[in-house]
PDB file of N, CA and C in Angstrom:
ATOM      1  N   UNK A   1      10.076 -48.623   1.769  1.00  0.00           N
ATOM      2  CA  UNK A   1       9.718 -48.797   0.373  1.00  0.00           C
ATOM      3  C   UNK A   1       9.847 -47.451  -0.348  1.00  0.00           C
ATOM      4  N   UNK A   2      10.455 -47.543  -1.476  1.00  0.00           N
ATOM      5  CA  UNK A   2      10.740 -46.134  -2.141  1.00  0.00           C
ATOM      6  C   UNK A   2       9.745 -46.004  -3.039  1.00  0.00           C
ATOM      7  N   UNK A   3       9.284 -44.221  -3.217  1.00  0.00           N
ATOM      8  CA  UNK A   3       8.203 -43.491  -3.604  1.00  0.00           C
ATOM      9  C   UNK A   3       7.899 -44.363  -5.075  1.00  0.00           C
ATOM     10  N   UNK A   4       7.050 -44.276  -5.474  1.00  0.00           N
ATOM     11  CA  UNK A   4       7.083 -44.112  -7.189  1.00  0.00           C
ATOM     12  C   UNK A   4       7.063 -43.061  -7.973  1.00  0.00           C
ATOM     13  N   UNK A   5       7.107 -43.329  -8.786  1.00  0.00           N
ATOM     14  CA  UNK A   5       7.143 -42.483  -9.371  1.00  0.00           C
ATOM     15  C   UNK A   5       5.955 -41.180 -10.185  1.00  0.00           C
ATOM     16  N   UNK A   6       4.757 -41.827 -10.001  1.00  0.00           N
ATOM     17  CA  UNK A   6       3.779 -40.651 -10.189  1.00  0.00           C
ATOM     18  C   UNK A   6       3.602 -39.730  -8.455  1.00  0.00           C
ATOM     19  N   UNK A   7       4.265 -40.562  -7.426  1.00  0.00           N
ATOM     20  CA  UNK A   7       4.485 -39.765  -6.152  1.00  0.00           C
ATOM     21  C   UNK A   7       5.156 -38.800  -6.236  1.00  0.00           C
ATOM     22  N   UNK A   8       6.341 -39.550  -6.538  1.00  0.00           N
ATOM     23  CA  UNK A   8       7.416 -38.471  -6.792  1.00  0.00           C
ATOM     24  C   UNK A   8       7.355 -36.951  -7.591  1.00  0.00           C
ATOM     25  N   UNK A   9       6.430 -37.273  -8.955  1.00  0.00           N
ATOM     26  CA  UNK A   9       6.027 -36.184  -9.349  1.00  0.00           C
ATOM     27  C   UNK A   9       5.057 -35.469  -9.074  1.00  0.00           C
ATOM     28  N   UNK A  10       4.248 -36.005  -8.033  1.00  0.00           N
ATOM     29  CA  UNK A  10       3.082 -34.984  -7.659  1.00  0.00           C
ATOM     30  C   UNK A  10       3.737 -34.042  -6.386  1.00  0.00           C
ATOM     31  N   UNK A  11       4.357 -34.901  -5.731  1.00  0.00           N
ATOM     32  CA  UNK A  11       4.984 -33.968  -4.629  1.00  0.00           C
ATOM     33  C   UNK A  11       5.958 -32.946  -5.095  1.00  0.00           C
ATOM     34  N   UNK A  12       6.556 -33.159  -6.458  1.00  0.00           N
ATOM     35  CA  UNK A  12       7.153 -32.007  -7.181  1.00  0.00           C
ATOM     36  C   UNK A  12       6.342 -30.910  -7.327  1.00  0.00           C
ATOM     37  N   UNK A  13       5.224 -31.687  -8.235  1.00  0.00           N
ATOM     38  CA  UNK A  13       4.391 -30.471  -9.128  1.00  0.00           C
ATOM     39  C   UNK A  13       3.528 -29.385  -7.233  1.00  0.00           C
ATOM     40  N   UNK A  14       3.703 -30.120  -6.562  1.00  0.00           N
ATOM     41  CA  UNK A  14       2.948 -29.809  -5.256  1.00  0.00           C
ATOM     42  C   UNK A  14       4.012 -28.430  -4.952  1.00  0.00           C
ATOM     43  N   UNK A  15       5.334 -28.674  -5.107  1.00  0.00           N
ATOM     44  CA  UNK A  15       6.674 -28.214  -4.283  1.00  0.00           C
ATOM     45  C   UNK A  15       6.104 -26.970  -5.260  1.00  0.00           C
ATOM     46  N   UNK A  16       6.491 -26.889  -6.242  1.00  0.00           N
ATOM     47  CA  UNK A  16       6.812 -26.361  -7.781  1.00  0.00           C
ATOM     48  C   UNK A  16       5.635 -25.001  -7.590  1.00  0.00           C
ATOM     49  N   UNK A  17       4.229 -25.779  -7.415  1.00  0.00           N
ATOM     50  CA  UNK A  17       3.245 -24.530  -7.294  1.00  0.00           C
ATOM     51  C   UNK A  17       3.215 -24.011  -5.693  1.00  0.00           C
ATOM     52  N   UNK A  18       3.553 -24.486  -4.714  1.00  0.00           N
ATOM     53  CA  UNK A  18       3.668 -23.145  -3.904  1.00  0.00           C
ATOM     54  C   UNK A  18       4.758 -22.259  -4.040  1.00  0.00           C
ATOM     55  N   UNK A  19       6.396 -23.023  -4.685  1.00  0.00           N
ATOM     56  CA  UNK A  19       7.043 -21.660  -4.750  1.00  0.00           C
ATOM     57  C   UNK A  19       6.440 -20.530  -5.453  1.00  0.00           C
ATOM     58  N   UNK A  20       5.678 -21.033  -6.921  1.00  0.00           N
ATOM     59  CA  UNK A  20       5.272 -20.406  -7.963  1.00  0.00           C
ATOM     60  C   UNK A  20       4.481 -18.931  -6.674  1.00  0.00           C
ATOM     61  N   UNK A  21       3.613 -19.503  -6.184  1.00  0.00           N
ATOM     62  CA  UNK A  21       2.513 -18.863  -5.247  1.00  0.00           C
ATOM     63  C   UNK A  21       3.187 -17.562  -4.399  1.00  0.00           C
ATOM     64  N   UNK A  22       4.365 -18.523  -3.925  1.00  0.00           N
ATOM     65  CA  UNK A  22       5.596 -17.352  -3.180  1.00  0.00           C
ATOM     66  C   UNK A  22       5.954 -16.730  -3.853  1.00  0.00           C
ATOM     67  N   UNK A  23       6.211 -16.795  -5.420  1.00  0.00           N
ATOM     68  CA  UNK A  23       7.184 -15.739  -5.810  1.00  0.00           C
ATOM     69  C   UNK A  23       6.097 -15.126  -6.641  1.00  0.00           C
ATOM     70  N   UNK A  24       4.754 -15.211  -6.437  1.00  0.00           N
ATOM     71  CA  UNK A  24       3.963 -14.111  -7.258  1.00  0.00           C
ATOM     72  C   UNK A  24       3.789 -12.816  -5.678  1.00  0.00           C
ATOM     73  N   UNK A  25       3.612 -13.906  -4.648  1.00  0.00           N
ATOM     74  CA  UNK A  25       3.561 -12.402  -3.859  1.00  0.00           C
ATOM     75  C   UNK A  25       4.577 -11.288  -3.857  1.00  0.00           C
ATOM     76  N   UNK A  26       5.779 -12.003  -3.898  1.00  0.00           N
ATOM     77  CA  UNK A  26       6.924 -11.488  -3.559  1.00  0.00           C
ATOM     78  C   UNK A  26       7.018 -10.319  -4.803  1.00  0.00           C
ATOM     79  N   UNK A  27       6.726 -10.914  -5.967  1.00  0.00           N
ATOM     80  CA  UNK A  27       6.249 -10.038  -7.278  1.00  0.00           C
ATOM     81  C   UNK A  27       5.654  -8.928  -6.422  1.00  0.00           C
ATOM     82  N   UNK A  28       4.578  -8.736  -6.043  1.00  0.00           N
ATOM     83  CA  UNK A  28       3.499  -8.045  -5.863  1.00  0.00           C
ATOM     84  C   UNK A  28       3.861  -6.690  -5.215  1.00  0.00           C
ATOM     85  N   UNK A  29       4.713  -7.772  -4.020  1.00  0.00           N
ATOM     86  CA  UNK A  29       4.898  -6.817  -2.945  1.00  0.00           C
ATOM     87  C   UNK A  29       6.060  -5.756  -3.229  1.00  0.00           C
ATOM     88  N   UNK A  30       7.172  -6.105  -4.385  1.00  0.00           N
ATOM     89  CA  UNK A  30       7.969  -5.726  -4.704  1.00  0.00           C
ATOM     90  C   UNK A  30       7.516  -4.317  -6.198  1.00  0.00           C
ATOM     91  N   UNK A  31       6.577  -4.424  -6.640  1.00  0.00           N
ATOM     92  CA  UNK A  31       5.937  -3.878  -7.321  1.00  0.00           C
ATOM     93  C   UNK A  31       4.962  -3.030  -6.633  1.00  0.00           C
ATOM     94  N   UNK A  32       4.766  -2.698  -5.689  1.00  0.00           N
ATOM     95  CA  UNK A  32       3.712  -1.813  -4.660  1.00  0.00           C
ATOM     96  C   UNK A  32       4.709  -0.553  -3.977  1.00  0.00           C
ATOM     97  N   UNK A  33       5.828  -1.683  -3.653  1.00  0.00           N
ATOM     98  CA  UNK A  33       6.928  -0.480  -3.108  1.00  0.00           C
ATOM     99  C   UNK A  33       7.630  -0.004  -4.238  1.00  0.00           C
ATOM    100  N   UNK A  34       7.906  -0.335  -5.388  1.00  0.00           N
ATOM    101  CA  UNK A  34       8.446   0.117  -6.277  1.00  0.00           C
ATOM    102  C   UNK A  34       7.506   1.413  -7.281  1.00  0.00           C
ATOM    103  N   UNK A  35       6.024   0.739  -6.946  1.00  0.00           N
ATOM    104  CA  UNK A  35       5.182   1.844  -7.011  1.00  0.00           C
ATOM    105  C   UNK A  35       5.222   3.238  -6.255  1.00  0.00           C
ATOM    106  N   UNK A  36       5.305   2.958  -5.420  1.00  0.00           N
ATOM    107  CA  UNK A  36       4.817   4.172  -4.073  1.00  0.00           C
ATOM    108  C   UNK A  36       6.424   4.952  -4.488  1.00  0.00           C
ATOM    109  N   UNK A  37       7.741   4.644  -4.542  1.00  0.00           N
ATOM    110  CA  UNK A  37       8.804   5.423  -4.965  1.00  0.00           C
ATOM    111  C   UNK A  37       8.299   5.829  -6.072  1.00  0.00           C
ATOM    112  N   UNK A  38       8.339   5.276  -7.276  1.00  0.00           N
ATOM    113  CA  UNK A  38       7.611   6.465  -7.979  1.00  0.00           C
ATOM    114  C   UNK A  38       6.748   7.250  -8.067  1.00  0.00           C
ATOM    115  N   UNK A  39       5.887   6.625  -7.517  1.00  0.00           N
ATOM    116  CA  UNK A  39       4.947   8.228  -7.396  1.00  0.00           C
ATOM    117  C   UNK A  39       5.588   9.703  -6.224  1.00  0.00           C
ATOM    118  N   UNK A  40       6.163   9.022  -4.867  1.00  0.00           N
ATOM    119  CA  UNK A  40       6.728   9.773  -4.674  1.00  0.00           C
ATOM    120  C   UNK A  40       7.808  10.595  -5.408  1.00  0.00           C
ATOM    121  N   UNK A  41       8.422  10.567  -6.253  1.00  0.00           N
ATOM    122  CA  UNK A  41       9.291  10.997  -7.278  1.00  0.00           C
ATOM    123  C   UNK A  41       8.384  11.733  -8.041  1.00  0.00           C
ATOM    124  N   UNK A  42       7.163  11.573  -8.523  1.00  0.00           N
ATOM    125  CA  UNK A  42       6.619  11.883  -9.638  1.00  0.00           C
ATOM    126  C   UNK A  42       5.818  13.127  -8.582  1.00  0.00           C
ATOM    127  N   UNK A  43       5.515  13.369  -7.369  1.00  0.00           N
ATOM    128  CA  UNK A  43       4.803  14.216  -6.574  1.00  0.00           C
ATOM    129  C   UNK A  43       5.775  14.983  -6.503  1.00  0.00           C
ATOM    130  N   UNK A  44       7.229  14.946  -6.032  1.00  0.00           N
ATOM    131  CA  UNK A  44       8.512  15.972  -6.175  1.00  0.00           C
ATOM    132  C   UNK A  44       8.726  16.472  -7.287  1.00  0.00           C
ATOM    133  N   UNK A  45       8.365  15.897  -8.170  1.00  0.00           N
ATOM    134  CA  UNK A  45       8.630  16.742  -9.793  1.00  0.00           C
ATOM    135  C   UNK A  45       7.535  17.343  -9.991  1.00  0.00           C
ATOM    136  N   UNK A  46       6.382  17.238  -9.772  1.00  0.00           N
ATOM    137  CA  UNK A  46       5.285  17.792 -10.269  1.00  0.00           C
ATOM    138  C   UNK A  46       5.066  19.227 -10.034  1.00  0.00           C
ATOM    139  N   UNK A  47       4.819  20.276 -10.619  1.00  0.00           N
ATOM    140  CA  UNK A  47       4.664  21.945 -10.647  1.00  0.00           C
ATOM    141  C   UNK A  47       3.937  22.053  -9.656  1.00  0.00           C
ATOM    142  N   UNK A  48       4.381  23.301  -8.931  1.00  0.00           N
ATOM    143  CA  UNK A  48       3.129  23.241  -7.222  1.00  0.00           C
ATOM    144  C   UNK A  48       2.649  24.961  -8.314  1.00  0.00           C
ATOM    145  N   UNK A  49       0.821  24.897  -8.329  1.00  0.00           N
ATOM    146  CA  UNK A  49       0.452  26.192  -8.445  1.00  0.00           C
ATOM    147  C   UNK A  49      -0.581  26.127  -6.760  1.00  0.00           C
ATOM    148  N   UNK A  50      -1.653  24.945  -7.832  1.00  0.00           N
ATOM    149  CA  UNK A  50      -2.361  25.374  -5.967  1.00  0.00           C
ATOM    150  C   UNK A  50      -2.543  23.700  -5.386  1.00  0.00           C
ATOM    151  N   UNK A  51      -1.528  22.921  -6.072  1.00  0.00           N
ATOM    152  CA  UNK A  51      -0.892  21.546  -5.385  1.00  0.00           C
ATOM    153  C   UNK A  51      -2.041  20.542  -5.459  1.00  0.00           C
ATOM    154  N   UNK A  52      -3.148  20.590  -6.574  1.00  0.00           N
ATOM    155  CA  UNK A  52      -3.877  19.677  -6.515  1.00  0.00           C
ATOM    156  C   UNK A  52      -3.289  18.594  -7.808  1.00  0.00           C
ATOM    157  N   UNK A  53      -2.752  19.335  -8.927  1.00  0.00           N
ATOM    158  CA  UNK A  53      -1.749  17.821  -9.368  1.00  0.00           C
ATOM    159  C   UNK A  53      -1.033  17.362  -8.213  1.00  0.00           C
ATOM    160  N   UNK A  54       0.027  17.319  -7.894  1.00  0.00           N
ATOM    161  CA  UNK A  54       1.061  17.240  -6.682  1.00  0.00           C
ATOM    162  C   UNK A  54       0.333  15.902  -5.748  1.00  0.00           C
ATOM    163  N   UNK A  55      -0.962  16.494  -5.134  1.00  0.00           N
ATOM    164  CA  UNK A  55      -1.681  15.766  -4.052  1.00  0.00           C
ATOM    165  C   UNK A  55      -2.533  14.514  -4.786  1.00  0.00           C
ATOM    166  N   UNK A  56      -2.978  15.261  -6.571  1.00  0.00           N
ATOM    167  CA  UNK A  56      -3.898  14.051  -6.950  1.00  0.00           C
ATOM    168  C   UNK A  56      -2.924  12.627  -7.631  1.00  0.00           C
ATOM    169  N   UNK A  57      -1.749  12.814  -7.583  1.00  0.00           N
ATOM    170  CA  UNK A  57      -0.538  11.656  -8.130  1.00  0.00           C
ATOM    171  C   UNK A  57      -0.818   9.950  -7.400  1.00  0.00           C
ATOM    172  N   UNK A  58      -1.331   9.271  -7.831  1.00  0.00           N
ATOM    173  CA  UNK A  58      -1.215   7.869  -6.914  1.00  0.00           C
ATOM    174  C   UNK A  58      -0.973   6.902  -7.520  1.00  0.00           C
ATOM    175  N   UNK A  59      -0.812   5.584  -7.183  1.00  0.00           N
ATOM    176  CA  UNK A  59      -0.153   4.400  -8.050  1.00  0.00           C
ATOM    177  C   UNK A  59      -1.476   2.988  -7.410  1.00  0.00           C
ATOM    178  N   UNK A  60      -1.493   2.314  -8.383  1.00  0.00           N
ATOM    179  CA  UNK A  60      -2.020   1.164  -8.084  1.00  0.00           C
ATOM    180  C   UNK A  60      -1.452  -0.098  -8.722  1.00  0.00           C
ATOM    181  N   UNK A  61      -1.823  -1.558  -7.869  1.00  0.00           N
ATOM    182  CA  UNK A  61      -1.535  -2.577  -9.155  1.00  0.00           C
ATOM    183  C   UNK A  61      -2.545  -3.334  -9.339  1.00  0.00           C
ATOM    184  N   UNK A  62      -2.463  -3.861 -10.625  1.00  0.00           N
ATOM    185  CA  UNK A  62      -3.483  -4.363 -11.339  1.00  0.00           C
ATOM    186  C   UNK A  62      -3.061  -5.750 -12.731  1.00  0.00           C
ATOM    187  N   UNK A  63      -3.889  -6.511 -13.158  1.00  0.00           N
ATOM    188  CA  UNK A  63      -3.830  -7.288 -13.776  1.00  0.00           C
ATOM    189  C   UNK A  63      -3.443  -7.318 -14.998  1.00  0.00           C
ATOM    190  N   UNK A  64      -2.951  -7.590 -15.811  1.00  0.00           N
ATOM    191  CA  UNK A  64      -2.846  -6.955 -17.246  1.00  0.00           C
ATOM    192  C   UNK A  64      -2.315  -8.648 -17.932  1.00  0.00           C
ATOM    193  N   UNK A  65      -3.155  -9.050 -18.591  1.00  0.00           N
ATOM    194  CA  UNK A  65      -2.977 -10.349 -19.297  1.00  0.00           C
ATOM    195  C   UNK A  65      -2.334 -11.405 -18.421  1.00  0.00           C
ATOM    196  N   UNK A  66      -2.872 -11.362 -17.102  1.00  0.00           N
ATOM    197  CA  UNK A  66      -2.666 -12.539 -16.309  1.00  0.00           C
ATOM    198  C   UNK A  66      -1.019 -12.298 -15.546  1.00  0.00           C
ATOM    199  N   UNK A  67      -1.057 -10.891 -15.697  1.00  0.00           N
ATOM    200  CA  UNK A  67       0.715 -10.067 -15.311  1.00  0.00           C
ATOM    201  C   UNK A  67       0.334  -9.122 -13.982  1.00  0.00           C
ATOM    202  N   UNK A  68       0.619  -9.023 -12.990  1.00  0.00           N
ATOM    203  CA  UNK A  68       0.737  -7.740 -11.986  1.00  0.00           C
ATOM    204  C   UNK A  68       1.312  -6.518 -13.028  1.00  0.00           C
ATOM    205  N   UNK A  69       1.068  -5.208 -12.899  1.00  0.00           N
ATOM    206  CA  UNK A  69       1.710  -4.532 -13.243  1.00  0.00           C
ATOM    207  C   UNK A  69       1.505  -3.125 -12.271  1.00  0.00           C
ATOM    208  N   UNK A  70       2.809  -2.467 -12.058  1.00  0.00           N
ATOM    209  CA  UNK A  70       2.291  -1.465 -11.743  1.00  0.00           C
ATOM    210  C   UNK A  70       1.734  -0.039 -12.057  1.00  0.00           C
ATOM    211  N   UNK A  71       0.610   0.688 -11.942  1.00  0.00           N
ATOM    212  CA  UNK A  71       0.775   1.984 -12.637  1.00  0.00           C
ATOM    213  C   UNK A  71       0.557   3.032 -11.608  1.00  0.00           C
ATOM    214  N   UNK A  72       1.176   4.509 -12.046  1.00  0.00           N
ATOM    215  CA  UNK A  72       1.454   5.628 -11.263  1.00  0.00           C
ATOM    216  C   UNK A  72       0.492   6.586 -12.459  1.00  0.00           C
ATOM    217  N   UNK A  73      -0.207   6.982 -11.876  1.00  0.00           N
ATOM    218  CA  UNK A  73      -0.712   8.309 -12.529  1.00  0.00           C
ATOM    219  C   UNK A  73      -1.666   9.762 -11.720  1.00  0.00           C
ATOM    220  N   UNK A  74      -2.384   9.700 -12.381  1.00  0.00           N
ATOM    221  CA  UNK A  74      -3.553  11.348 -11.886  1.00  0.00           C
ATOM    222  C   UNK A  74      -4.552  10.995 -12.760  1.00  0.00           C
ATOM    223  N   UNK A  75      -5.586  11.784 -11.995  1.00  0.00           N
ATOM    224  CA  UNK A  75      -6.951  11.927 -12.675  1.00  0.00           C
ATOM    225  C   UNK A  75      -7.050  13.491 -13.469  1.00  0.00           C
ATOM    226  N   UNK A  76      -6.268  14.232 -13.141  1.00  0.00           N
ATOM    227  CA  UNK A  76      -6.728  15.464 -13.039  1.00  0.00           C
ATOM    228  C   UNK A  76      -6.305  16.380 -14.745  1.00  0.00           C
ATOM    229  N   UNK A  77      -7.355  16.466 -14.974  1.00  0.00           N
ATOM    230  CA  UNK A  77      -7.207  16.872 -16.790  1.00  0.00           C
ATOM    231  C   UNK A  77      -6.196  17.514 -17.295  1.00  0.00           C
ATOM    232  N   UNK A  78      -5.480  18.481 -16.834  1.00  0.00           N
ATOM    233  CA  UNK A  78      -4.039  19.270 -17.046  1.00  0.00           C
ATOM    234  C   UNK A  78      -3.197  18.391 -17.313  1.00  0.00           C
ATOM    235  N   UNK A  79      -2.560  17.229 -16.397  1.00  0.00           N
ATOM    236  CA  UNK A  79      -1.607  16.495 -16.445  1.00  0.00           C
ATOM    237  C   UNK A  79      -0.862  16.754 -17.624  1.00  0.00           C
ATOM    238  N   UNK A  80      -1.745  16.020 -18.680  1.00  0.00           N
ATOM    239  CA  UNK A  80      -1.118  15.588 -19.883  1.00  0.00           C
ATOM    240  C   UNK A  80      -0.238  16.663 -20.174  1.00  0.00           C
ATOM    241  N   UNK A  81      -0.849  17.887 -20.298  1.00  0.00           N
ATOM    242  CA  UNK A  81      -0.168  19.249 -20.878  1.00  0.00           C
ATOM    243  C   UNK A  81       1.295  19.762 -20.185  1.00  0.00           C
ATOM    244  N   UNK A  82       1.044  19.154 -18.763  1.00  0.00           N
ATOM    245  CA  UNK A  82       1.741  19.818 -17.617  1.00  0.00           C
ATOM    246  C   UNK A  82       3.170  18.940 -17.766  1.00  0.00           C
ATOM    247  N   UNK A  83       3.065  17.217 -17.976  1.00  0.00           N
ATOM    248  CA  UNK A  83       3.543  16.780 -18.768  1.00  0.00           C
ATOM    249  C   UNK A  83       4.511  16.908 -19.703  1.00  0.00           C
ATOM    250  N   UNK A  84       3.806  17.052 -20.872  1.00  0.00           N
ATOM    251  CA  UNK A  84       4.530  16.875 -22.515  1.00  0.00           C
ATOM    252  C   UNK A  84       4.435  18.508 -23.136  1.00  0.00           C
ATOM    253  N   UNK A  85       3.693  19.276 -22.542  1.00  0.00           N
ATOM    254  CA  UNK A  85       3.762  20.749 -22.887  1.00  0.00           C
ATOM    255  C   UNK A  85       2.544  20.366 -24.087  1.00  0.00           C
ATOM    256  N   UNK A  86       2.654  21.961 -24.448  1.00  0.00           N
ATOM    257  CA  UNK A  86       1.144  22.244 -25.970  1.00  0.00           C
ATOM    258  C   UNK A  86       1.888  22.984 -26.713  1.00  0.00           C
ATOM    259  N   UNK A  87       1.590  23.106 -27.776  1.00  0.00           N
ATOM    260  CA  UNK A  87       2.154  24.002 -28.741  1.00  0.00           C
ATOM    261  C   UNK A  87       2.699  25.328 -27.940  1.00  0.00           C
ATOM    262  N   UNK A  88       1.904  25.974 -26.671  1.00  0.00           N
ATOM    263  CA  UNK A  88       2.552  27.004 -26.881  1.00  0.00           C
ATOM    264  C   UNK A  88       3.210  27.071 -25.004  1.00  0.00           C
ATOM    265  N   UNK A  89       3.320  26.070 -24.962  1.00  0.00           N
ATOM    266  CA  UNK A  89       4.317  25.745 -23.630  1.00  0.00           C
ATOM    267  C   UNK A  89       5.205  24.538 -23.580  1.00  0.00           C
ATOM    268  N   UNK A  90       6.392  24.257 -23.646  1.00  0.00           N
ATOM    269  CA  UNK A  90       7.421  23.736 -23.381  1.00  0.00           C
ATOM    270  C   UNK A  90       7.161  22.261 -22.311  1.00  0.00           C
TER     271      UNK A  90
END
């Protein structure tokens, strides 16, 4: 006897949300390693004086309007300057 048709569509909508499920990890996981290269990049560029920018550089991911996203940054108050420069450094 062949399915009906509210079968038919639940076993879709069934199919439909685990790929969904698969391709948010796959998101995730692809965004973690794409993280960690940049920060490694961003630790090779960074000015060595006594290497605590350099060492404080890390990346995390996080939620942002129901989105993974990734971010790379520092805690460490200089950055910004070290960065984009100040009026009287480049």
């Amino acid at each position: 006897m062949a399915e009906d048709i509210n079968t038919q569509a639940d076993r879709l909508a069934k199919a439909f949300f685990r790929k969904g499920t698969e391709l948010d990890t796959l998101l995730k996981v692809a965004l973690e390693e794409a993280s960690i290269i940049v920060e490694g990049r961003a630790a090779q560029l960074a000015p060595v004086d006594t290497g605590l920018l350099r060492k404080s550089i890390n990346h995390r991911i996080i939620e942002r309007k129901g989105y993974p996203v990734g971010q790379v940054g520092t805690n460490v108050e200089y950055a910004p300057f070290q960065e984009f420069g100040t009026s009287k450094m480049a």
